[in-house]
PDB file of N, CA and C in Angstrom:
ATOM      1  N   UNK A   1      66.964 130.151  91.428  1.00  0.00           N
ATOM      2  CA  UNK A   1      68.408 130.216  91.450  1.00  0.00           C
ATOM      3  C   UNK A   1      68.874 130.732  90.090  1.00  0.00           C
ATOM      4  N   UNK A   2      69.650 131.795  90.392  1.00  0.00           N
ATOM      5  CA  UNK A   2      70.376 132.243  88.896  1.00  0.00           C
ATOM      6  C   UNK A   2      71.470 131.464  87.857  1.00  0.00           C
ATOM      7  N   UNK A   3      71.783 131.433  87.054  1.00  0.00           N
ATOM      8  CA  UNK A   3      72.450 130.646  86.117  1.00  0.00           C
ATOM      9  C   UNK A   3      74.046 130.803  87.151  1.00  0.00           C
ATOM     10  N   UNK A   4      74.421 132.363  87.425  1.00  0.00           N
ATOM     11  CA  UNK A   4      75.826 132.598  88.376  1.00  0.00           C
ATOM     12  C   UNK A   4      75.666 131.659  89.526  1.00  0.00           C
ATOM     13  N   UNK A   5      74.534 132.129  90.225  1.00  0.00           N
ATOM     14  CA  UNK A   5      74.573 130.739  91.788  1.00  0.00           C
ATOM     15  C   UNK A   5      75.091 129.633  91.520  1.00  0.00           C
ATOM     16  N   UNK A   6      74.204 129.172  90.088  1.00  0.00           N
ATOM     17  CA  UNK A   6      74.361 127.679  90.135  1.00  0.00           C
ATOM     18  C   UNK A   6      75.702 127.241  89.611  1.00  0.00           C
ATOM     19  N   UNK A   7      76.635 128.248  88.776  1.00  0.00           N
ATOM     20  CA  UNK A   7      77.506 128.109  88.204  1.00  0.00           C
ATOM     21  C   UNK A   7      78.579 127.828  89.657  1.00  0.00           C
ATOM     22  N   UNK A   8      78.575 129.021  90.648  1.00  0.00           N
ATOM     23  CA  UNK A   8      79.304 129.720  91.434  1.00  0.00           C
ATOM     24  C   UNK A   8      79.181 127.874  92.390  1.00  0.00           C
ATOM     25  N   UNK A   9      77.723 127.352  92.810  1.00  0.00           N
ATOM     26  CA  UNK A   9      77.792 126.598  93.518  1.00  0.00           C
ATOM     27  C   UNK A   9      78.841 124.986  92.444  1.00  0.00           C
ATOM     28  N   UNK A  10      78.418 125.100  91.107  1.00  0.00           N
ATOM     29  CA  UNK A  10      78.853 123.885  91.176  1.00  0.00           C
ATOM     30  C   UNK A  10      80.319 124.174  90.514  1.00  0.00           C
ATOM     31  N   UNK A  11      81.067 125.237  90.547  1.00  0.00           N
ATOM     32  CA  UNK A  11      82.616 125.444  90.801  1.00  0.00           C
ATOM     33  C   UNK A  11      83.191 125.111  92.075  1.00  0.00           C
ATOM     34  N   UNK A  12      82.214 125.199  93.046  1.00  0.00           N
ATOM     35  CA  UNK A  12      82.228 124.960  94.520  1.00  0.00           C
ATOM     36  C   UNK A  12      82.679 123.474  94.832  1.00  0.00           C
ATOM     37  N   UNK A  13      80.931 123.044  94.316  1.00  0.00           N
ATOM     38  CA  UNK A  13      81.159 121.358  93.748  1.00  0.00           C
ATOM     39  C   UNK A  13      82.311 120.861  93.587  1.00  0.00           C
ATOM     40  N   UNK A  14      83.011 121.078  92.714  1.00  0.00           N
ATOM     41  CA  UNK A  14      84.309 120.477  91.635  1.00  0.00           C
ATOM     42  C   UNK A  14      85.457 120.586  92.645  1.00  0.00           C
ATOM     43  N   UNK A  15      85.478 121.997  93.509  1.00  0.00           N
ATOM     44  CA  UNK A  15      86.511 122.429  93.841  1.00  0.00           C
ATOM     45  C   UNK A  15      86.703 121.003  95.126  1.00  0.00           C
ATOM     46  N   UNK A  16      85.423 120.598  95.522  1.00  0.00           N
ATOM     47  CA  UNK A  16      85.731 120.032  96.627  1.00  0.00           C
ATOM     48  C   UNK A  16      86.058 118.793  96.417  1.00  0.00           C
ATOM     49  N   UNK A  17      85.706 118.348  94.988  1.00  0.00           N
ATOM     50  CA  UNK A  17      85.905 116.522  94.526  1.00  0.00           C
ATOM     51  C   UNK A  17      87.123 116.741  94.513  1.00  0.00           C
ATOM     52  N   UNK A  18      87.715 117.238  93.636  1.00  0.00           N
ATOM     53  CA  UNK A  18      89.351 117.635  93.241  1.00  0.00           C
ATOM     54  C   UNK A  18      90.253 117.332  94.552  1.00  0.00           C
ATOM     55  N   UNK A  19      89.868 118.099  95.875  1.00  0.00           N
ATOM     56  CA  UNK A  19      90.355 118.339  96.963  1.00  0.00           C
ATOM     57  C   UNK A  19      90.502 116.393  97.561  1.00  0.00           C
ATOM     58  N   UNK A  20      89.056 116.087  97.342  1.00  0.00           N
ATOM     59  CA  UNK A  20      88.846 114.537  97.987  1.00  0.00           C
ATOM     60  C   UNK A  20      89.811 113.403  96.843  1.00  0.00           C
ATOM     61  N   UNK A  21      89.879 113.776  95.660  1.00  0.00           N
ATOM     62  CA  UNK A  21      90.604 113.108  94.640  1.00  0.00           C
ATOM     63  C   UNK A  21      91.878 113.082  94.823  1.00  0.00           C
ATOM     64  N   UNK A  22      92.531 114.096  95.573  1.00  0.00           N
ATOM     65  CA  UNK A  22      93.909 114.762  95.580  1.00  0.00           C
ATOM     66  C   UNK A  22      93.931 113.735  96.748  1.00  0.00           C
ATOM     67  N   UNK A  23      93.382 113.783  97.738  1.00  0.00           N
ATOM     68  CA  UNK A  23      93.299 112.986  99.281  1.00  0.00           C
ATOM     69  C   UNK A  23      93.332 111.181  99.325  1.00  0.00           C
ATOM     70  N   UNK A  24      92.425 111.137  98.129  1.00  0.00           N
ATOM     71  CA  UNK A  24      92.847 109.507  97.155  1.00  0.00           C
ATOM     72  C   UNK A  24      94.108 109.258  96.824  1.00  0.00           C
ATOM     73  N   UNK A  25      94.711 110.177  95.902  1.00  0.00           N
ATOM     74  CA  UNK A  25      95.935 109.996  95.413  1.00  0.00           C
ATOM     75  C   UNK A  25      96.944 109.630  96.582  1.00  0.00           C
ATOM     76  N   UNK A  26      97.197 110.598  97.436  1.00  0.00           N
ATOM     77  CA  UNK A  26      97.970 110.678  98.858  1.00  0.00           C
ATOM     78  C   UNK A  26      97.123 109.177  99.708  1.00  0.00           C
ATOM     79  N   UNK A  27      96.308 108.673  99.636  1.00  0.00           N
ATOM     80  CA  UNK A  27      95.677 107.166 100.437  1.00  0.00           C
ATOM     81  C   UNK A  27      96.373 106.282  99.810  1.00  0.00           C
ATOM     82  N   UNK A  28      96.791 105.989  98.727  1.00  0.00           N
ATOM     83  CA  UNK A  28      96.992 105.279  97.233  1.00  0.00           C
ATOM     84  C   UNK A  28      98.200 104.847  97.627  1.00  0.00           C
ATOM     85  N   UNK A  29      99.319 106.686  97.701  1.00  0.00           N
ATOM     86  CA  UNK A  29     100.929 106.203  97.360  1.00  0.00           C
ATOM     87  C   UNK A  29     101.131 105.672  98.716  1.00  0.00           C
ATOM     88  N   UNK A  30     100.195 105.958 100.017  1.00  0.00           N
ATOM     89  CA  UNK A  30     100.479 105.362 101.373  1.00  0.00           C
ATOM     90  C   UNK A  30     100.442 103.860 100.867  1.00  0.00           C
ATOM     91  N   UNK A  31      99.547 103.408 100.789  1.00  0.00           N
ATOM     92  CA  UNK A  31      99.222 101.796 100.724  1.00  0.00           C
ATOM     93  C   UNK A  31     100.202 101.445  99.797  1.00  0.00           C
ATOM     94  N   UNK A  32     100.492 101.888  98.766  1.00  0.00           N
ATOM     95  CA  UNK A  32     100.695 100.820  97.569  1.00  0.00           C
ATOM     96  C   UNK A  32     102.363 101.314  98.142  1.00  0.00           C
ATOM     97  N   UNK A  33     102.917 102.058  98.931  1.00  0.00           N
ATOM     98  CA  UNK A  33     104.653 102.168  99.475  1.00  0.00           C
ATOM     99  C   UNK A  33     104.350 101.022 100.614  1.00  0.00           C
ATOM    100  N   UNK A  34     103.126 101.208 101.534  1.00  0.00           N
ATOM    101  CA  UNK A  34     103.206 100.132 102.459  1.00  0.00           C
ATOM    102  C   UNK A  34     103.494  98.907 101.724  1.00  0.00           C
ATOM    103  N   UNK A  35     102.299  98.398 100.624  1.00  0.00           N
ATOM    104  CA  UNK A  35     102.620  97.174 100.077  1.00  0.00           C
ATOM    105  C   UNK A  35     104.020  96.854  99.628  1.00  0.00           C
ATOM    106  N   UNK A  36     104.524  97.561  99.242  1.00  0.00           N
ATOM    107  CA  UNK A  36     105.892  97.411  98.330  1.00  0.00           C
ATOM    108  C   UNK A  36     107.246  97.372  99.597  1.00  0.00           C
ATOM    109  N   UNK A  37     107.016  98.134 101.186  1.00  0.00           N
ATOM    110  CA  UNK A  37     107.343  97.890 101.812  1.00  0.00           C
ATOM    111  C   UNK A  37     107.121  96.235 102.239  1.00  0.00           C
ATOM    112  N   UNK A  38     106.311  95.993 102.792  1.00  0.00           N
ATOM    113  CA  UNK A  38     105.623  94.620 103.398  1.00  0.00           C
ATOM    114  C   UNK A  38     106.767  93.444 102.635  1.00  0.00           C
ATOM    115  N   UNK A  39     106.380  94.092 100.813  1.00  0.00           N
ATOM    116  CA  UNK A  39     106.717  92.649 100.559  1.00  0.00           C
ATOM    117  C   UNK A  39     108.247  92.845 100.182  1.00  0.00           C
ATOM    118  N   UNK A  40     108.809  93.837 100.244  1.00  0.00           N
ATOM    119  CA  UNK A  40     110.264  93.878 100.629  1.00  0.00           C
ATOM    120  C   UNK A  40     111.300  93.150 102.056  1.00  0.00           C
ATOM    121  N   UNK A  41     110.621  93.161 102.892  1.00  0.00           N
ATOM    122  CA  UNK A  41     110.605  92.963 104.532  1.00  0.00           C
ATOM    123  C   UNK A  41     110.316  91.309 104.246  1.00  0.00           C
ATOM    124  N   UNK A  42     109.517  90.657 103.774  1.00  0.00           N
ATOM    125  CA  UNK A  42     109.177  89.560 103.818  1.00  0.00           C
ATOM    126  C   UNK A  42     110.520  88.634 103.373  1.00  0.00           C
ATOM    127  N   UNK A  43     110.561  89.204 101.828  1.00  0.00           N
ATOM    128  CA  UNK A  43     111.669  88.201 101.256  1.00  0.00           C
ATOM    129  C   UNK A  43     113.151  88.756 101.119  1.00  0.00           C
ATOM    130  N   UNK A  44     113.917  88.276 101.150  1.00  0.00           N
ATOM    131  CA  UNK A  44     115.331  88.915  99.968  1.00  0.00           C
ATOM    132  C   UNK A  44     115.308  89.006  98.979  1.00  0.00           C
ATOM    133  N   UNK A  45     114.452  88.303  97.940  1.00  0.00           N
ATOM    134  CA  UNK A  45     114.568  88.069  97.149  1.00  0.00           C
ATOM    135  C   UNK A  45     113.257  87.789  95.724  1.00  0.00           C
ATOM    136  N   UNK A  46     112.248  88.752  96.448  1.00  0.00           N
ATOM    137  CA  UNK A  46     110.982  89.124  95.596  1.00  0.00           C
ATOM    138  C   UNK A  46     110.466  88.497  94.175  1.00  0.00           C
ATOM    139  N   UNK A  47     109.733  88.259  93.549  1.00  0.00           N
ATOM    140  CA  UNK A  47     109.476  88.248  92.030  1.00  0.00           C
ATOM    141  C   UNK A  47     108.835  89.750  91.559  1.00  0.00           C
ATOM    142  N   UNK A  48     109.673  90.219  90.650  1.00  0.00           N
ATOM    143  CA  UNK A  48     109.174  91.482  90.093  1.00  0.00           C
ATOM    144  C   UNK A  48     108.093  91.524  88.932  1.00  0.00           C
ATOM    145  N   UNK A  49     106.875  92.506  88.936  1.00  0.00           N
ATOM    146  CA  UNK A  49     106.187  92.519  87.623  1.00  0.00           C
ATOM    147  C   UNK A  49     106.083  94.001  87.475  1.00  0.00           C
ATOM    148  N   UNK A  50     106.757  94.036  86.638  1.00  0.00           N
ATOM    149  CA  UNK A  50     107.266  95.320  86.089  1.00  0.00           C
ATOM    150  C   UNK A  50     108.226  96.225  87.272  1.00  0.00           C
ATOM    151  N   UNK A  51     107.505  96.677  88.012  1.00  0.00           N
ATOM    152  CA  UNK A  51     108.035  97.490  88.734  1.00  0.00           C
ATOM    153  C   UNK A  51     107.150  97.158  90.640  1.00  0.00           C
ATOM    154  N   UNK A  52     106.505  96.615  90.424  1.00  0.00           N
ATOM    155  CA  UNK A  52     106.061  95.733  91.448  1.00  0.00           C
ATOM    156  C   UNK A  52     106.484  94.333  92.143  1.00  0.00           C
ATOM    157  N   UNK A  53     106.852  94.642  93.114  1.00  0.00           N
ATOM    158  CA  UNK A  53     107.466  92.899  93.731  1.00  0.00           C
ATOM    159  C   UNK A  53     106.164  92.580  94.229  1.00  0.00           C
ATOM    160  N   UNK A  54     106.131  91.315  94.337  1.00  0.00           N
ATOM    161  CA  UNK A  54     105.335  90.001  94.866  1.00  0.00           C
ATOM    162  C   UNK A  54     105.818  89.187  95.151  1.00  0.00           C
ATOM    163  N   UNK A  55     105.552  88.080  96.219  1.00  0.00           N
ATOM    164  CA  UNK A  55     106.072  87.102  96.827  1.00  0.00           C
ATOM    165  C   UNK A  55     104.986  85.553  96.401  1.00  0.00           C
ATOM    166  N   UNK A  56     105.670  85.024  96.086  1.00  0.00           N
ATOM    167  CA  UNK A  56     104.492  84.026  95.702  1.00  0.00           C
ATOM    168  C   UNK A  56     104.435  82.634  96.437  1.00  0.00           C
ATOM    169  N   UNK A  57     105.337  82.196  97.744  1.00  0.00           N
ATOM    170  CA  UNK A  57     105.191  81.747  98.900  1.00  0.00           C
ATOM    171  C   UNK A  57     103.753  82.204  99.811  1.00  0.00           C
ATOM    172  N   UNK A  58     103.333  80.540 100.378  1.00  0.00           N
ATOM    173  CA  UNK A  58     101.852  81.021 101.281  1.00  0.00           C
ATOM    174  C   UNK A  58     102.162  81.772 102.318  1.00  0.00           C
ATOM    175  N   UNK A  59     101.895  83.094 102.328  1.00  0.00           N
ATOM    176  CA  UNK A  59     102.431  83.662 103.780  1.00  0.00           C
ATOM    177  C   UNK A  59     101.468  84.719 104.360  1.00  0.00           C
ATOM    178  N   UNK A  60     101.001  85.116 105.070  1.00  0.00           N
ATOM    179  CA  UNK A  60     100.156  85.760 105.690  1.00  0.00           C
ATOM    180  C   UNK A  60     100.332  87.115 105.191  1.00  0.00           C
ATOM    181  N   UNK A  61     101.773  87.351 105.251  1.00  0.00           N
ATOM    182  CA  UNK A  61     102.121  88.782 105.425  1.00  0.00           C
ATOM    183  C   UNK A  61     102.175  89.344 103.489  1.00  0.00           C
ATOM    184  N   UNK A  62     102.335  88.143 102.696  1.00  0.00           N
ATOM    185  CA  UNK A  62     102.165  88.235 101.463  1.00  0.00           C
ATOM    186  C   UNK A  62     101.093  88.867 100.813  1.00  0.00           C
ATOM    187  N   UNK A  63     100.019  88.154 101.841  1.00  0.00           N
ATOM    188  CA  UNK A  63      98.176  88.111 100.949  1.00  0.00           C
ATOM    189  C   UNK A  63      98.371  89.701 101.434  1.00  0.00           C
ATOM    190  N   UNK A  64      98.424  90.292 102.240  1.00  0.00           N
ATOM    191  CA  UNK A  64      98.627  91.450 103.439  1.00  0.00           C
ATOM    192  C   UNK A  64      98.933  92.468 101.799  1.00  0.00           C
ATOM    193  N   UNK A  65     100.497  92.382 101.478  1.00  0.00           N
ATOM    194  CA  UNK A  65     101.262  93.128 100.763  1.00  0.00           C
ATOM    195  C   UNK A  65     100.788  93.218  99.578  1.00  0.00           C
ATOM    196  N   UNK A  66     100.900  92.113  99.070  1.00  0.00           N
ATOM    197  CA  UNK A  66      99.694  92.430  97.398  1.00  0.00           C
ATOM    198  C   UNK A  66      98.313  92.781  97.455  1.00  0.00           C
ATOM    199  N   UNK A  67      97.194  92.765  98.478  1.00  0.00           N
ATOM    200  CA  UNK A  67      96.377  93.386  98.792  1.00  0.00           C
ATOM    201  C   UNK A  67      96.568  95.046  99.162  1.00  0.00           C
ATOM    202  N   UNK A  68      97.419  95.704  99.920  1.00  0.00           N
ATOM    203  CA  UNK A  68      98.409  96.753 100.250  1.00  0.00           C
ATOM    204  C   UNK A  68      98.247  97.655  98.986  1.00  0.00           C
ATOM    205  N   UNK A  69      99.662  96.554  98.105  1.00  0.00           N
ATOM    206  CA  UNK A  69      99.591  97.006  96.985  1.00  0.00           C
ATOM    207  C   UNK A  69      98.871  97.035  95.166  1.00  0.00           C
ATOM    208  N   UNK A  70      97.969  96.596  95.475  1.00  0.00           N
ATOM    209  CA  UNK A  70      96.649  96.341  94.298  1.00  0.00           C
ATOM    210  C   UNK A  70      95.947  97.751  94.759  1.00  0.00           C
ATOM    211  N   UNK A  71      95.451  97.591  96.032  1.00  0.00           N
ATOM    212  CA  UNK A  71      94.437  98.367  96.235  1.00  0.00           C
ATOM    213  C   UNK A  71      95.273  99.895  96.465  1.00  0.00           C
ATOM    214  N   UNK A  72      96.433 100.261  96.748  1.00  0.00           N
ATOM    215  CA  UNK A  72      96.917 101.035  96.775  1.00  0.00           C
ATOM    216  C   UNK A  72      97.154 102.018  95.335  1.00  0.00           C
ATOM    217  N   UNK A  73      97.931 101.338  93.853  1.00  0.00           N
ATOM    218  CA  UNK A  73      98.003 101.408  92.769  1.00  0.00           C
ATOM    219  C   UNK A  73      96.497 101.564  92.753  1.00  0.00           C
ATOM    220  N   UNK A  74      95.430 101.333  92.482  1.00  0.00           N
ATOM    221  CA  UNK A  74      94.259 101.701  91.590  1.00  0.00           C
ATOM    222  C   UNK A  74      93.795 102.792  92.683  1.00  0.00           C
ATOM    223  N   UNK A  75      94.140 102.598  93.749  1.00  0.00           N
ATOM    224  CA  UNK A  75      93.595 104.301  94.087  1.00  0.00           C
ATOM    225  C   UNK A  75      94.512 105.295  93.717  1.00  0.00           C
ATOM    226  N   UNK A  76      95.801 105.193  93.551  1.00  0.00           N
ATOM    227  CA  UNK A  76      96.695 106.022  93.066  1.00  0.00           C
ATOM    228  C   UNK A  76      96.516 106.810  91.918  1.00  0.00           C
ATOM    229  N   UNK A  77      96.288 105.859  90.651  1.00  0.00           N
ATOM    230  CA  UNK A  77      95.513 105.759  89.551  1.00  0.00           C
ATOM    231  C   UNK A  77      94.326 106.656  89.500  1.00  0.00           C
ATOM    232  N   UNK A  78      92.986 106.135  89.964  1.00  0.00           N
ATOM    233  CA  UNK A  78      91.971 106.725  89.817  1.00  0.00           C
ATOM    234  C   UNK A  78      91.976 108.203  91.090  1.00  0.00           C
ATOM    235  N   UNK A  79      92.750 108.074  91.782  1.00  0.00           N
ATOM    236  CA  UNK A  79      93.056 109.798  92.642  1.00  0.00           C
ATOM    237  C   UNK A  79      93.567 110.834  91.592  1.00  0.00           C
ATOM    238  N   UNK A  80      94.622 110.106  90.799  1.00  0.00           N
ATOM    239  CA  UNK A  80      95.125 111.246  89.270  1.00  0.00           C
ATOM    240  C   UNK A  80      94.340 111.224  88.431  1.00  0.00           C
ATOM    241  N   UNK A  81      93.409 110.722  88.341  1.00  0.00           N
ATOM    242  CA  UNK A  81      92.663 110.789  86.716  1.00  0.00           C
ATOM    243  C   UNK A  81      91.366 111.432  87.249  1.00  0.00           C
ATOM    244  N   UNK A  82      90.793 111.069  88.051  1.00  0.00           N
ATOM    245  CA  UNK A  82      89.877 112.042  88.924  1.00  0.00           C
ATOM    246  C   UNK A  82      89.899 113.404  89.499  1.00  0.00           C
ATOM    247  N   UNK A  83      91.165 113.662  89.774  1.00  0.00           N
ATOM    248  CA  UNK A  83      91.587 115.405  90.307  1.00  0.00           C
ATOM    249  C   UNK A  83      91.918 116.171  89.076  1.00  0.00           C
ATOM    250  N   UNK A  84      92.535 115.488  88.115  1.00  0.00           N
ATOM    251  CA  UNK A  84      92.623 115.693  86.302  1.00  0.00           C
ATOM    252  C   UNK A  84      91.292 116.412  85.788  1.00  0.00           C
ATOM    253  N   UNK A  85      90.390 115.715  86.278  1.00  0.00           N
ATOM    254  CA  UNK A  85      89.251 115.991  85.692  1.00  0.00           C
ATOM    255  C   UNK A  85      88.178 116.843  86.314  1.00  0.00           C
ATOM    256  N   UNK A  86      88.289 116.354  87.773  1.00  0.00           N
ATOM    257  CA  UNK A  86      87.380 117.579  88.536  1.00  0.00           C
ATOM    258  C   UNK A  86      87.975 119.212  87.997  1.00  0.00           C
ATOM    259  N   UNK A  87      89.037 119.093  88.030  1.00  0.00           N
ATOM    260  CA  UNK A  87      90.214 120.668  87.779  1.00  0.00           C
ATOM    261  C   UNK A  87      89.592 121.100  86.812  1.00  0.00           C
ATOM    262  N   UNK A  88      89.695 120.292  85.928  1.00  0.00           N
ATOM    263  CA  UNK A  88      89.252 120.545  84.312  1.00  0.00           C
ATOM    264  C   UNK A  88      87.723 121.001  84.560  1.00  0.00           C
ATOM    265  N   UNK A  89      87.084 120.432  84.885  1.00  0.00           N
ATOM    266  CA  UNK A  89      85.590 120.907  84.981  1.00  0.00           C
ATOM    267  C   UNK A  89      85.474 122.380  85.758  1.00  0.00           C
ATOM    268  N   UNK A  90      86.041 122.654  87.324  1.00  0.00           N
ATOM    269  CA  UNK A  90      86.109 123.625  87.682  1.00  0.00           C
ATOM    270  C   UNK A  90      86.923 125.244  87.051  1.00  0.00           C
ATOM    271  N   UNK A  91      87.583 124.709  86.267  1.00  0.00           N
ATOM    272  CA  UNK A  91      88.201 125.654  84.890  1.00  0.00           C
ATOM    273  C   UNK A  91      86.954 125.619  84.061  1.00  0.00           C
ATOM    274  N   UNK A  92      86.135 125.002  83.809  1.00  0.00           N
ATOM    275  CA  UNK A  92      85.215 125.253  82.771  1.00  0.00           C
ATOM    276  C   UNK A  92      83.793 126.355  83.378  1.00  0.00           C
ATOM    277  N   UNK A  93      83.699 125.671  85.086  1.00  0.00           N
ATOM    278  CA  UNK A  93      82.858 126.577  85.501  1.00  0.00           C
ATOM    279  C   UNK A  93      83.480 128.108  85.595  1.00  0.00           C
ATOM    280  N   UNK A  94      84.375 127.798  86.310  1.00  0.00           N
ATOM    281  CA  UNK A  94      84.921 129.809  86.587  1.00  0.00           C
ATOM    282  C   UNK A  94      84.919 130.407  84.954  1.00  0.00           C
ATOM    283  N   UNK A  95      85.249 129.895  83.905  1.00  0.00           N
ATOM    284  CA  UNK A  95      85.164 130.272  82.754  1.00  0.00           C
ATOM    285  C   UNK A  95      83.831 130.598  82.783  1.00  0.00           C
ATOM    286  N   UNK A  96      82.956 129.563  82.286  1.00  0.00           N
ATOM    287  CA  UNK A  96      81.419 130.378  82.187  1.00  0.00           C
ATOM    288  C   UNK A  96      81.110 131.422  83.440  1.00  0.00           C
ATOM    289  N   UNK A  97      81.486 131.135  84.000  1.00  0.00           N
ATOM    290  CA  UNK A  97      81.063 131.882  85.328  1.00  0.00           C
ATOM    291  C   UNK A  97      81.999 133.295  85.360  1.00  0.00           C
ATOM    292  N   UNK A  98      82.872 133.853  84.422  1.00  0.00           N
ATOM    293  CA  UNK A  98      82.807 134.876  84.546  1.00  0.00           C
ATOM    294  C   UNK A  98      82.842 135.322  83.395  1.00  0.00           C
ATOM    295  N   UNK A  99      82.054 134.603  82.066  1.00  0.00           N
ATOM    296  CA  UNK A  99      81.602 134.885  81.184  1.00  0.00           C
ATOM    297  C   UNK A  99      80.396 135.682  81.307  1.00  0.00           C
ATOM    298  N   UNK A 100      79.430 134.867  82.302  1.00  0.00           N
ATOM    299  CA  UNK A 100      77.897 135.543  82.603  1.00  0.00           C
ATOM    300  C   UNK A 100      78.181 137.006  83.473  1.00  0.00           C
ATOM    301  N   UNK A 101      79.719 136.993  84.498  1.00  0.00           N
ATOM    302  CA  UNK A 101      79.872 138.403  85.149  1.00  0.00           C
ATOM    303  C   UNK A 101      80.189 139.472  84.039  1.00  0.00           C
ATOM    304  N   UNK A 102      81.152 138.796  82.889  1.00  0.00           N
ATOM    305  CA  UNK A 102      81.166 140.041  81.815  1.00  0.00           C
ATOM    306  C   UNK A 102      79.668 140.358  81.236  1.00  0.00           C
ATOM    307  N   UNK A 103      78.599 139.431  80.925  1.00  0.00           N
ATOM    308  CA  UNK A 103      77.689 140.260  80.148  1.00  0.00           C
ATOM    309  C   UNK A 103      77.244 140.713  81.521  1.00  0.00           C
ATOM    310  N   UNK A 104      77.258 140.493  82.783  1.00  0.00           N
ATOM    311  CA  UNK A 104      75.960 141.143  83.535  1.00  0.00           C
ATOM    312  C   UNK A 104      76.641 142.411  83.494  1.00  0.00           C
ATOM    313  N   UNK A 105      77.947 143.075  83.764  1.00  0.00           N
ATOM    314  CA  UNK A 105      78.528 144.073  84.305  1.00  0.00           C
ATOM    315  C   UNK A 105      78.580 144.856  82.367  1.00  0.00           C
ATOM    316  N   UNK A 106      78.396 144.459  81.185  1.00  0.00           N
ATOM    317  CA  UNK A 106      78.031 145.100  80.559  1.00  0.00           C
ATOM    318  C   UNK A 106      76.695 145.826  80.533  1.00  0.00           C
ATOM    319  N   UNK A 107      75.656 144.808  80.521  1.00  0.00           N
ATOM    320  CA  UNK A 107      74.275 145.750  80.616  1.00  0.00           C
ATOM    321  C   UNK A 107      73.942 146.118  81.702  1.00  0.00           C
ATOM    322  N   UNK A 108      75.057 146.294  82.974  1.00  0.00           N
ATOM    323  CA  UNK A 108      74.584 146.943  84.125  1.00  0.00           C
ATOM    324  C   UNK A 108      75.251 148.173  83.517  1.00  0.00           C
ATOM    325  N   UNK A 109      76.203 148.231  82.740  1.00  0.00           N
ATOM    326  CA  UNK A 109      77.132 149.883  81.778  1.00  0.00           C
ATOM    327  C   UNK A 109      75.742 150.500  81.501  1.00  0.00           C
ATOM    328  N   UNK A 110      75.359 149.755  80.484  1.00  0.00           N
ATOM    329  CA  UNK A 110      74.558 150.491  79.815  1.00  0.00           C
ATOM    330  C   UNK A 110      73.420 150.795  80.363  1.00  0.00           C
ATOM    331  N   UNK A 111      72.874 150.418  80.964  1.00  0.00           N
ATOM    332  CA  UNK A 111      71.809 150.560  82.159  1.00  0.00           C
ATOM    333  C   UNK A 111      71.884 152.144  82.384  1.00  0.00           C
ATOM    334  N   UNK A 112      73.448 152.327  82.885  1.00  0.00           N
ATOM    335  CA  UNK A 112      73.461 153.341  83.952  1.00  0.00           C
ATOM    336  C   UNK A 112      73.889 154.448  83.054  1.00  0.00           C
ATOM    337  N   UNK A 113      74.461 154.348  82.178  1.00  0.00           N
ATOM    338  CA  UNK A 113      74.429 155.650  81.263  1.00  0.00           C
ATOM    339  C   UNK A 113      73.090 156.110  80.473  1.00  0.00           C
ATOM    340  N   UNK A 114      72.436 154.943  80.063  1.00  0.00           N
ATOM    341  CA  UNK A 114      71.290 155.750  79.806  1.00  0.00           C
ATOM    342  C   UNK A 114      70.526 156.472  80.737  1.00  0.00           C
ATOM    343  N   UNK A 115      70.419 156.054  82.078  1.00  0.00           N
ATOM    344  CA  UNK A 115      69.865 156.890  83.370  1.00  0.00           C
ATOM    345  C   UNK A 115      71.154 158.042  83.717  1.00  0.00           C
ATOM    346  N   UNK A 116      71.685 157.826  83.280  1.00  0.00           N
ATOM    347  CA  UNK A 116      72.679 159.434  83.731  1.00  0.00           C
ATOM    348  C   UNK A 116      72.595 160.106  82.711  1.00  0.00           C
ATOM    349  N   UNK A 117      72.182 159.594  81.503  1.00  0.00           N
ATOM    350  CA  UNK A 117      72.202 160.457  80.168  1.00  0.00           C
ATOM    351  C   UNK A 117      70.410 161.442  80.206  1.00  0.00           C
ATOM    352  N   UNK A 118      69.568 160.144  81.004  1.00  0.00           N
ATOM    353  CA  UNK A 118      68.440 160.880  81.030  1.00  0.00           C
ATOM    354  C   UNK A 118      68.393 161.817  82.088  1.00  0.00           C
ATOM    355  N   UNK A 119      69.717 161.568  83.474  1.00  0.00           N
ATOM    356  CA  UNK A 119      68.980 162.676  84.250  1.00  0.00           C
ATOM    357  C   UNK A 119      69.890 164.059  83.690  1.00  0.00           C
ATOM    358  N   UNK A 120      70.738 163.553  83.171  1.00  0.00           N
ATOM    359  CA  UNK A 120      71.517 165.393  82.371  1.00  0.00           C
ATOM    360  C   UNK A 120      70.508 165.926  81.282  1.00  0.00           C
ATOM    361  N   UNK A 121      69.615 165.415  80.463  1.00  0.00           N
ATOM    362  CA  UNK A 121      68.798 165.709  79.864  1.00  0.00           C
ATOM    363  C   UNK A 121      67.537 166.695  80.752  1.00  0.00           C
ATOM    364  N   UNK A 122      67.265 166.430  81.537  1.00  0.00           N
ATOM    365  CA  UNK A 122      66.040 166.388  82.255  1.00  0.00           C
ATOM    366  C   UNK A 122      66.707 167.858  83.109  1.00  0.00           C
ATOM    367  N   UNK A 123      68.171 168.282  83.427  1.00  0.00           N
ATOM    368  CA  UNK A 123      68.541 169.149  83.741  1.00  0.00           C
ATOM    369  C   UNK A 123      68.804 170.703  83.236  1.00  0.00           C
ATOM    370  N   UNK A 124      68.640 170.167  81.787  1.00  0.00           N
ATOM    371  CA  UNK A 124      69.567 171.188  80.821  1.00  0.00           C
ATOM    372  C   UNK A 124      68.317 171.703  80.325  1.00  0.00           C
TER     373      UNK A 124
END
């Protein structure tokens, strides 16, 4: 396998984590709006932490909503910091990767002028 394949395949790679990271993010804001729904619906009158309500009554639909929304927020989280970074890596491959197309398509130049230089020689 050439240094381009492997480059070409693992831009490929990246392109597709990014895609599944992006698909996290969008799983994330579902759950963690469900949660924040749930525990809106439950009470009138919520306990806020920060910007998160919670209900702190035993209630079925509670454990439900802060589960919702825990697990929703850290996929949210790690869907942006993960597609952040696959991107970043796949910018680093197409970079090398058409670093190695500039030198190949240079000494394929020169290649071919010295064979056109030798067959005008060989004519004259």
């Amino acid at each position: 396998m050439s240094f381009r394949d492997y480059l070409h395949e693992k831009a490929e790679e990246s392109r597709h984590n990014e895609t599944v990271a992006y698909l996290m993010f969008l799983a994330g804001t579902m759950l963690f709006v469900g949660g924040i729904l749930i525990t809106l619906t439950i009470t009138s009158e919520p306990n806020w932490l920060l910007f998160i309500p919670y209900y702190t009554e035993a209630h079925a639909g509670a454990v439900l909503a802060l589960a919702l929304t825990i697990s929703g927020f850290s996929l949210l989280i790690f869907g942006m910091i993960a597609g952040i970074h696959y991107s970043h890596d796949r910018g680093w491959y197409m970079q090398e990767l058409h670093k190695a197309n500039s030198a190949e398509n240079t000494l394929l130049r020169k290649s071919t002028t010295k064979n056109s230089r030798k067959k005008h020689k060989g004519k004259i």
